[in-house]
Protein backbone atom coordinates (compact mmCIF):
# COMPACT_ATOMS: atom_id res chain seq x y z
CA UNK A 1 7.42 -14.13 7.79
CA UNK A 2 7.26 -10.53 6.49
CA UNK A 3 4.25 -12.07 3.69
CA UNK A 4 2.28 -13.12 6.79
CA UNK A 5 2.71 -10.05 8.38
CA UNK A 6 1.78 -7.95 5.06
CA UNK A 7 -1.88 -10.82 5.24
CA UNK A 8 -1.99 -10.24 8.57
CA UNK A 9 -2.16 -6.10 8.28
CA UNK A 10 -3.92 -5.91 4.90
CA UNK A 11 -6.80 -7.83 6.12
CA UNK A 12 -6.97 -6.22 9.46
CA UNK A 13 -7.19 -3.01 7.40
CA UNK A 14 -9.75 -4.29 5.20
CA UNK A 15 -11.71 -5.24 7.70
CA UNK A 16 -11.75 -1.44 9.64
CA UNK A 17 -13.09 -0.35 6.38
CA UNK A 18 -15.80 -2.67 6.12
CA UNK A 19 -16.61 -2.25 9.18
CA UNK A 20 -16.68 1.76 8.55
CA UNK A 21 -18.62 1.19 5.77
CA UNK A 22 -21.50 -1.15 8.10
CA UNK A 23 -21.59 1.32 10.55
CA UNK A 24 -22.23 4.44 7.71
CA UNK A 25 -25.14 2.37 6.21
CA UNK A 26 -26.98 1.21 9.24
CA UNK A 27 -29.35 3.75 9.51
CA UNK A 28 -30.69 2.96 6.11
CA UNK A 29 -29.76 -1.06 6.41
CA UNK A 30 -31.97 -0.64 10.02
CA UNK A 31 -35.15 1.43 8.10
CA UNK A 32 -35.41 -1.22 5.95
CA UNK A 33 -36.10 -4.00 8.32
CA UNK A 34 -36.53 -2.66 11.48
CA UNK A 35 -39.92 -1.15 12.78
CA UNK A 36 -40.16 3.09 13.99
CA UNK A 37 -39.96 2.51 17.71
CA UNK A 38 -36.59 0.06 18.58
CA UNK A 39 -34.66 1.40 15.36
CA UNK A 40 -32.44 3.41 17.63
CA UNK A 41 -31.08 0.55 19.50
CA UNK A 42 -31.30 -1.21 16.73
CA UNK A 43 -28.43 1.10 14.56
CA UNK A 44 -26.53 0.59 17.49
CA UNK A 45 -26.80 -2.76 18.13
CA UNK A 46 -25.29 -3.04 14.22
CA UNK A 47 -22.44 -0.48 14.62
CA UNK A 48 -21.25 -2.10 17.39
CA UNK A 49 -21.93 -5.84 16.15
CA UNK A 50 -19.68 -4.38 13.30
CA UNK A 51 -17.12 -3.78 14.35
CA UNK A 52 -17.13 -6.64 17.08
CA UNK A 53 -17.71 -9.53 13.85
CA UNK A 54 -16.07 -8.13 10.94
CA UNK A 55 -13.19 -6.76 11.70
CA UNK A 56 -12.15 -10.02 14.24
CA UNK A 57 -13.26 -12.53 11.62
CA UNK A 58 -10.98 -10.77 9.05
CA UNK A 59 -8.16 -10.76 11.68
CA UNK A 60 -8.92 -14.52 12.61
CA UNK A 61 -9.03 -15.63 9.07
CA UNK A 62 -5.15 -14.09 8.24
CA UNK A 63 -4.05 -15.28 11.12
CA UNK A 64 -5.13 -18.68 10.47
CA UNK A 65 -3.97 -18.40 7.03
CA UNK A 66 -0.56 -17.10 8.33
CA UNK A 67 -0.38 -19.70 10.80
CA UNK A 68 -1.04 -22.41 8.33
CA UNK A 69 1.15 -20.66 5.50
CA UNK A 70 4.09 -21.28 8.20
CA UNK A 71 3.02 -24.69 9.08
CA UNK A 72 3.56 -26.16 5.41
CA UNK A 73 6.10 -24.42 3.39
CA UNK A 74 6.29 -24.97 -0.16
């Protein structure tokens, strides 16, 4: 139990930081792609699509690894 709770924190940590890291490059990740005029709402739109994708799917994913860890002990 105390391994799934170590997968379950790690990746939810890992996952903050990535989505740190998305929202401190978005400016330049938006420039790239986006034109002048909507790249305002467009660097939001990605810092808060960051935080709202990455850091569940990381939770989601050690959860479900947890969940199936538990499930079918070695």
């Amino acid at each position: 139990m105390s391994l799934v709770h170590t997968l379950i924190l790690f990746q939810s940590v890992l996952g903050f930081l990535l989505s740190l890291i998305f929202i401190a490059v978005a400016p330049s990740f938006v420039g790239n792609f986006v034109p002048g005029p909507v790249q305002d709402i467009s660097v939001r739109y990605v810092r808060i699509s960051a935080f709202g994708s990455c850091l569940a799917s990381m939770v989601e994913t050690a959860v479900s690894l947890g969940t199936t860890s538990l499930d079918k002990p070695v």
